[in-house]
Every structure is written in structure tokens, then in C-alpha cells.
C-alpha atoms as a PDB file:
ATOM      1  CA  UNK A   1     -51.006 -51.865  67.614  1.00  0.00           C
ATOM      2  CA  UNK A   2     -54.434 -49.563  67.511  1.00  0.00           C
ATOM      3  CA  UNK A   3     -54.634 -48.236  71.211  1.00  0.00           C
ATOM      4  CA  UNK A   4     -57.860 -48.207  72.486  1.00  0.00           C
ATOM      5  CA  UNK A   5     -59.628 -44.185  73.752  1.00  0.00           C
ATOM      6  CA  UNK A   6     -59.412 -46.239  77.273  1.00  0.00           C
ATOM      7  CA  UNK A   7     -56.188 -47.648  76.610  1.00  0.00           C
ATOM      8  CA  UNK A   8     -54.149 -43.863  75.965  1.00  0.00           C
ATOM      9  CA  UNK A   9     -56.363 -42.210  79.191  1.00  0.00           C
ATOM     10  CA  UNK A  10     -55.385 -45.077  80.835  1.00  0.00           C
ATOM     11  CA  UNK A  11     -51.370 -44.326  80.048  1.00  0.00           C
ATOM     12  CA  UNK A  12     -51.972 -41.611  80.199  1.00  0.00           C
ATOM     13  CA  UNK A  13     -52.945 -40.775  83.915  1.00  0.00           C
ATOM     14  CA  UNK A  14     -50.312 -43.600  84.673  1.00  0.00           C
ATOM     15  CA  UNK A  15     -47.350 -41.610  82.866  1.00  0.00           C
ATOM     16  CA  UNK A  16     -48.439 -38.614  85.233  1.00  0.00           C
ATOM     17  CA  UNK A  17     -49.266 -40.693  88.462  1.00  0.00           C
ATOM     18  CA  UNK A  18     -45.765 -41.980  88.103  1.00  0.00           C
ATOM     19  CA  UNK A  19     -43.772 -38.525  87.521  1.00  0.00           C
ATOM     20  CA  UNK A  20     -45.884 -36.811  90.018  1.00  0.00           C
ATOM     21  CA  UNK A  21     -45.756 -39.979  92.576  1.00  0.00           C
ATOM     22  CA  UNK A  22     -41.985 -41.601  92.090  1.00  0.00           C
ATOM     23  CA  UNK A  23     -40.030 -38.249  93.425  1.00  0.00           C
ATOM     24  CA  UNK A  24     -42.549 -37.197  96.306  1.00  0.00           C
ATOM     25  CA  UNK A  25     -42.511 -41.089  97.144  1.00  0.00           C
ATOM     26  CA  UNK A  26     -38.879 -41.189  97.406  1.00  0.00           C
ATOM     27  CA  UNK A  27     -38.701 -38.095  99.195  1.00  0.00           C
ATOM     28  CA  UNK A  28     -40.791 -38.501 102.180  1.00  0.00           C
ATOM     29  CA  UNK A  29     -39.620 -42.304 101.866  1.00  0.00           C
ATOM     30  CA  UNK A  30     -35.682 -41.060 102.650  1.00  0.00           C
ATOM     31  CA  UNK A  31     -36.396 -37.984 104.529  1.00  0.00           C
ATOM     32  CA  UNK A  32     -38.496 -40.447 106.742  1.00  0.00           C
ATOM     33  CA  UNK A  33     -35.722 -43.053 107.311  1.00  0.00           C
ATOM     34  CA  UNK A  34     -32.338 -40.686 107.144  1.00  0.00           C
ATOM     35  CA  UNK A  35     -33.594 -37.428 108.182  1.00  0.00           C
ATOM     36  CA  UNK A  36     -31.534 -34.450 108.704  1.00  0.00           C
ATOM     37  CA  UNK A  37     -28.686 -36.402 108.603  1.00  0.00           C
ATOM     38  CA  UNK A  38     -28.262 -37.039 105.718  1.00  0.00           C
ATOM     39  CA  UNK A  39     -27.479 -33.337 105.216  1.00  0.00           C
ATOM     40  CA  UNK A  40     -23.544 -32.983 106.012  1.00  0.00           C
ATOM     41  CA  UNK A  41     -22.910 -31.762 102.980  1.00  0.00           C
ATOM     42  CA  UNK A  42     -20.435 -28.524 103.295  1.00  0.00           C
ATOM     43  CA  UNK A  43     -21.505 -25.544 101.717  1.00  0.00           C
ATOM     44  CA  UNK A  44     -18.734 -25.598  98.508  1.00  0.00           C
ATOM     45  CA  UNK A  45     -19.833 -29.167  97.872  1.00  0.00           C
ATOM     46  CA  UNK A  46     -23.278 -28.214  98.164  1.00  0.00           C
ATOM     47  CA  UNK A  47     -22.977 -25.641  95.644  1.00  0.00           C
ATOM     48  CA  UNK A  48     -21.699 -27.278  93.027  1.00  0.00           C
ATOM     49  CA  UNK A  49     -23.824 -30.622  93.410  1.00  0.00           C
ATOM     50  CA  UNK A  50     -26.791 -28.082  92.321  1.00  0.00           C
ATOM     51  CA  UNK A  51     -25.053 -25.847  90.297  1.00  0.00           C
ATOM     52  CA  UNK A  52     -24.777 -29.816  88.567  1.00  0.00           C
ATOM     53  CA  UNK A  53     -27.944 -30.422  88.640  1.00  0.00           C
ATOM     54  CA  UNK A  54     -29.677 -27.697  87.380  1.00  0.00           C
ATOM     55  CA  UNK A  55     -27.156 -27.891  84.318  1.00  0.00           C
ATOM     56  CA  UNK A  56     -28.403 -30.779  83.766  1.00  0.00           C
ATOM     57  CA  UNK A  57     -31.751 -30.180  84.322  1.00  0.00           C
ATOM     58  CA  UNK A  58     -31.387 -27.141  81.803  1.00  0.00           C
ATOM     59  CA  UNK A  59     -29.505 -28.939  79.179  1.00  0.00           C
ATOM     60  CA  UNK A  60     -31.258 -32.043  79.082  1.00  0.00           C
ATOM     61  CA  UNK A  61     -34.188 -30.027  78.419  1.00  0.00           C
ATOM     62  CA  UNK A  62     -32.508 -29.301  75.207  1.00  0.00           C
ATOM     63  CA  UNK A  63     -31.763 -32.979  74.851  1.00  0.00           C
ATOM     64  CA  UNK A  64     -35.766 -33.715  75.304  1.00  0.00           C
ATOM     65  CA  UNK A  65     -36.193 -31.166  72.677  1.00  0.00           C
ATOM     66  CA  UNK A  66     -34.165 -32.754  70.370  1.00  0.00           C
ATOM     67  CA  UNK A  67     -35.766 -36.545  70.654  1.00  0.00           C
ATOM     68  CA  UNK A  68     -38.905 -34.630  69.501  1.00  0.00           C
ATOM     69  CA  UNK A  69     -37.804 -33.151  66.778  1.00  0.00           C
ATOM     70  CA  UNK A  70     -35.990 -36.343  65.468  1.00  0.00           C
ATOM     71  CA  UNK A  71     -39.426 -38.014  65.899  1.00  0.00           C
ATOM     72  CA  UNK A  72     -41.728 -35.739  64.270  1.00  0.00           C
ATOM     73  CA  UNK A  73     -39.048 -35.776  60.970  1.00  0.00           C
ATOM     74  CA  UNK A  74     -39.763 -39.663  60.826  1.00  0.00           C
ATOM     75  CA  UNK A  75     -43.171 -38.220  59.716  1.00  0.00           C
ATOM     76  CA  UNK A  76     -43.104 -40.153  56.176  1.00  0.00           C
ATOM     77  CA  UNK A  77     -42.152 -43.271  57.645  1.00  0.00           C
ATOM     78  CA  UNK A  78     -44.553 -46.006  57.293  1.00  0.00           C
ATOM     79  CA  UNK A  79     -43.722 -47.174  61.153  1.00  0.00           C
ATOM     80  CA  UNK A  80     -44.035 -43.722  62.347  1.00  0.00           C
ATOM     81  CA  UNK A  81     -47.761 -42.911  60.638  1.00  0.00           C
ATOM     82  CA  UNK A  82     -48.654 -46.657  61.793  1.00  0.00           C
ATOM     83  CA  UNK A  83     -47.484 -45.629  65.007  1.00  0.00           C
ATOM     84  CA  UNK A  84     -48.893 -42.963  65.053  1.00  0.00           C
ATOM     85  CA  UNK A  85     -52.094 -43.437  63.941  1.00  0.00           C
ATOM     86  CA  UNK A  86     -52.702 -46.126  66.421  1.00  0.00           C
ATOM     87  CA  UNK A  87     -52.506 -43.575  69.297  1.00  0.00           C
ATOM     88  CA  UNK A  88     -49.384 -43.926  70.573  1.00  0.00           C
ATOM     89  CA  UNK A  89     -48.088 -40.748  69.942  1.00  0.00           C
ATOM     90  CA  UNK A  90     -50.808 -38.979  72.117  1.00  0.00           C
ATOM     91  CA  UNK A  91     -48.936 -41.071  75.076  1.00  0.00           C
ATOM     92  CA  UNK A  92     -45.938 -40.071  73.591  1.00  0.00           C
ATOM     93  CA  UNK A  93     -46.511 -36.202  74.343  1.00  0.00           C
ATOM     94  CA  UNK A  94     -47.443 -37.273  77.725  1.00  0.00           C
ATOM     95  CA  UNK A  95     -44.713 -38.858  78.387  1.00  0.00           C
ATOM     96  CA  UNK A  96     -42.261 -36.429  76.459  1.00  0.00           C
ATOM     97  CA  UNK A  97     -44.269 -33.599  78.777  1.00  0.00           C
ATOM     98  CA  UNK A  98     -43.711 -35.658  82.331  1.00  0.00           C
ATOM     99  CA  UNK A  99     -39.997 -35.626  81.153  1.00  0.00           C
ATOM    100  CA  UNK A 100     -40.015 -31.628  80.828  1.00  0.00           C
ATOM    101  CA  UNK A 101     -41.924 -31.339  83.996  1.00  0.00           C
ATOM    102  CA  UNK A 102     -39.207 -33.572  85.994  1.00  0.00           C
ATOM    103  CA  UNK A 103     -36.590 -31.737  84.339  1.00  0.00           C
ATOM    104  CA  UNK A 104     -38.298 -28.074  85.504  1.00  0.00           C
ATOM    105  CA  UNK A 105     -38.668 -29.932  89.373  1.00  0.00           C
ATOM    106  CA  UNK A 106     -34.812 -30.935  88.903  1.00  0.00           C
ATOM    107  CA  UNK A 107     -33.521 -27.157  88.182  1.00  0.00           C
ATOM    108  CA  UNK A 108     -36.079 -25.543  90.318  1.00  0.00           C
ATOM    109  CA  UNK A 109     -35.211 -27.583  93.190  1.00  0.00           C
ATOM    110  CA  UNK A 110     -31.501 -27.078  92.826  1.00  0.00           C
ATOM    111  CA  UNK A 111     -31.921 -23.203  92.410  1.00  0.00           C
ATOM    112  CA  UNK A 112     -34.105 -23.037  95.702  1.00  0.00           C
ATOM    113  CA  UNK A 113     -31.605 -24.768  97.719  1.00  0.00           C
ATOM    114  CA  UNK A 114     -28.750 -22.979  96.634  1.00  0.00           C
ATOM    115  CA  UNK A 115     -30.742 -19.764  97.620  1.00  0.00           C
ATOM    116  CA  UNK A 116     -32.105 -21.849 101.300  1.00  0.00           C
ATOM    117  CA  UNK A 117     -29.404 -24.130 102.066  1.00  0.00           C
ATOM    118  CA  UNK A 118     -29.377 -26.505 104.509  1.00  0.00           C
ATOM    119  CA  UNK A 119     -32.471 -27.656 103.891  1.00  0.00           C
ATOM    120  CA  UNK A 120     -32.652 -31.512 104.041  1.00  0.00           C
ATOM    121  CA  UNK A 121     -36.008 -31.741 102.439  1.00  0.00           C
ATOM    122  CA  UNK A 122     -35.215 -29.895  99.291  1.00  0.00           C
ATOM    123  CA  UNK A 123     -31.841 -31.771  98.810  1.00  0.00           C
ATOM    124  CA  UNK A 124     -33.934 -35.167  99.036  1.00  0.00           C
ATOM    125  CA  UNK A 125     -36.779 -33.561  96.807  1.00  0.00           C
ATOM    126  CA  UNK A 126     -33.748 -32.399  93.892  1.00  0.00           C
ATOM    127  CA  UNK A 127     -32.238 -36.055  94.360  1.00  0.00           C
ATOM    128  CA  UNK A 128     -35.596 -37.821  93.671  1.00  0.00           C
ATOM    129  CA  UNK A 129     -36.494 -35.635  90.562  1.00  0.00           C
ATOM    130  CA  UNK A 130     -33.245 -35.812  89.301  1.00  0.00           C
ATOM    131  CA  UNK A 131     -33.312 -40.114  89.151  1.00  0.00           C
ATOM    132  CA  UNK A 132     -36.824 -39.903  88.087  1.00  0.00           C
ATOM    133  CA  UNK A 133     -36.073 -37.415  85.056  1.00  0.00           C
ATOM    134  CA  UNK A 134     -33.367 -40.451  84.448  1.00  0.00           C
ATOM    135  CA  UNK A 135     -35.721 -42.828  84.551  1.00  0.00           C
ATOM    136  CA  UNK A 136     -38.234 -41.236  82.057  1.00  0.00           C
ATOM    137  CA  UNK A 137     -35.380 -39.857  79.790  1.00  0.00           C
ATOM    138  CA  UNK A 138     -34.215 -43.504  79.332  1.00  0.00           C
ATOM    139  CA  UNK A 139     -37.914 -44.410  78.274  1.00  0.00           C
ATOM    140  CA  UNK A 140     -37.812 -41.744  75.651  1.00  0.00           C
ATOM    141  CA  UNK A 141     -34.274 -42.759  74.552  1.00  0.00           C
ATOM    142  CA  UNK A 142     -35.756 -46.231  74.033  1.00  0.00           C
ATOM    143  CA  UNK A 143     -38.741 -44.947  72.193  1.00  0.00           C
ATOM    144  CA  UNK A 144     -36.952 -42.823  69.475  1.00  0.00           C
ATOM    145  CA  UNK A 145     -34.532 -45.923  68.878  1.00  0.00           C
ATOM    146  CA  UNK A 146     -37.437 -48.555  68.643  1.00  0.00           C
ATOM    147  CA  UNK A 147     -38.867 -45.824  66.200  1.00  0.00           C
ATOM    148  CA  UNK A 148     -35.698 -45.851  63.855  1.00  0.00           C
ATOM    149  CA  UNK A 149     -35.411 -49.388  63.687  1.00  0.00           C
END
């Protein structure tokens, strides 16, 4: 399918609307409702929840990595170049770039609250990046297969 100049700007500002938008959305959505409350986490617990999380937010970087490689060495496949060449893998790279940046909030998050603590806002914030970068990692899972098949 030929994607329209329109059609990738369009996808384009949506695939950054939604990784900017999603985690502050679901941040100030359950810091609004729960509050400080829902910060009784003790301080060994909350040390290795983001000592988690920014593994993962490191290492999955590598993972991210990795689907691109894989899908620039489909290069002389006739589905890749027809994919390609209709424009979809300019919204690719935006979406494989939204996936990097909710990966960077993820470990940067968990790295400033294990040097704050107790801050509710920033354990919210890391929570909401971290199930957005799932989100968008699961798109670009389901890209690279739908590329092999």
C-alpha cells in the first residue's frame, strides 16, 4: 500500500502524540485519583522495582536495536522494498524512535527516583513509561513478524 506525503505526517505526529501523551496522561490521571498514597512502598522494595526497571529500560534498548537490524537485512526482499517504497518505513523510524524515547523516560525515571525517593509523582511517571514502552515494543514486535511472513 503507497502511503500518501499526508498519510506518513499524519502517522507520523500520531506515533509521537501518543508516546508523548499516553504516559503524562496516565500520570496525572493516577496521581489525580490515588495520590500520595499510593506511595507505601518501603525503601528495599523501592529499590529494586527501579533497579528493574531501568534494566529493562537499558536492555530492551538493545532489544529495539536488534528488530532494526533484522529489518534493514530483509533489504532484498521483495515485501520489504514494496514496503518500503510505499512509505512505510519512514513511519517505521518514527515509531522505532518513540520506542527508544519511552525506553530513555523508563530508565531515566527509575534512576531519578532512586536518587529522590519518595516521590509519588516520579514512581507514577516510571510506571506509565514503562507500560507505554510495552505497548509500542509489542507494535514493533508485530511489525518485524508481519515483515517475515
Amino acid at each position: 500500500m503507497q502511503l500518501s506525503n499526508s498519510d506518513i505526517r499524519t502517522l507520523r505526529v500520531l506515533c509521537w502524540c501518543l508516546a508523548t501523551g499516553i504516559p503524562i496522561l496516565l500520570t496525572g490521571l493516577i496521581y489525580i485519583t490515588v495520590g500520595n498514597s499510593i506511595f507505601e512502598v518501603s525503601e528495599s522494595r523501592l529499590v529494586a522495582i527501579t533497579t528493574i526497571t531501568s534494566t529493562y529500560g537499558f536492555t530492551m534498548t538493545g532489544f529495539v536495536a536488534a528488530i532494526g537490524a533484522y529489518l534493514l537485512s530483509l533489504g532484498s526482499k521483495v515485501s520489504f522494498n514494496f514496503w518500503k517504497n510505499g512509505g512505510n518505513l519512514k513511519v517505521f523510524f518514527h515509531l522505532y524512535a518513540a520506542a527508544l524515547f519511552l525506553l530513555f523516560a523508563c530508565f531515566i525515571s527509575s534512576l531519578l527516583l532512586l536518587a529522590v525517593f519518595n516521590n509519588a509523582l516520579l514512581y507514577v511517571a516510571m510506571w506509565s513509561a514503562l507500560i507505554t514502552s510495552i505497548l509500542y515494543l509489542a507494535a514493533l514486535v508485530f511489525v518485524a513478524i508481519k515483515q517475515t511472513l
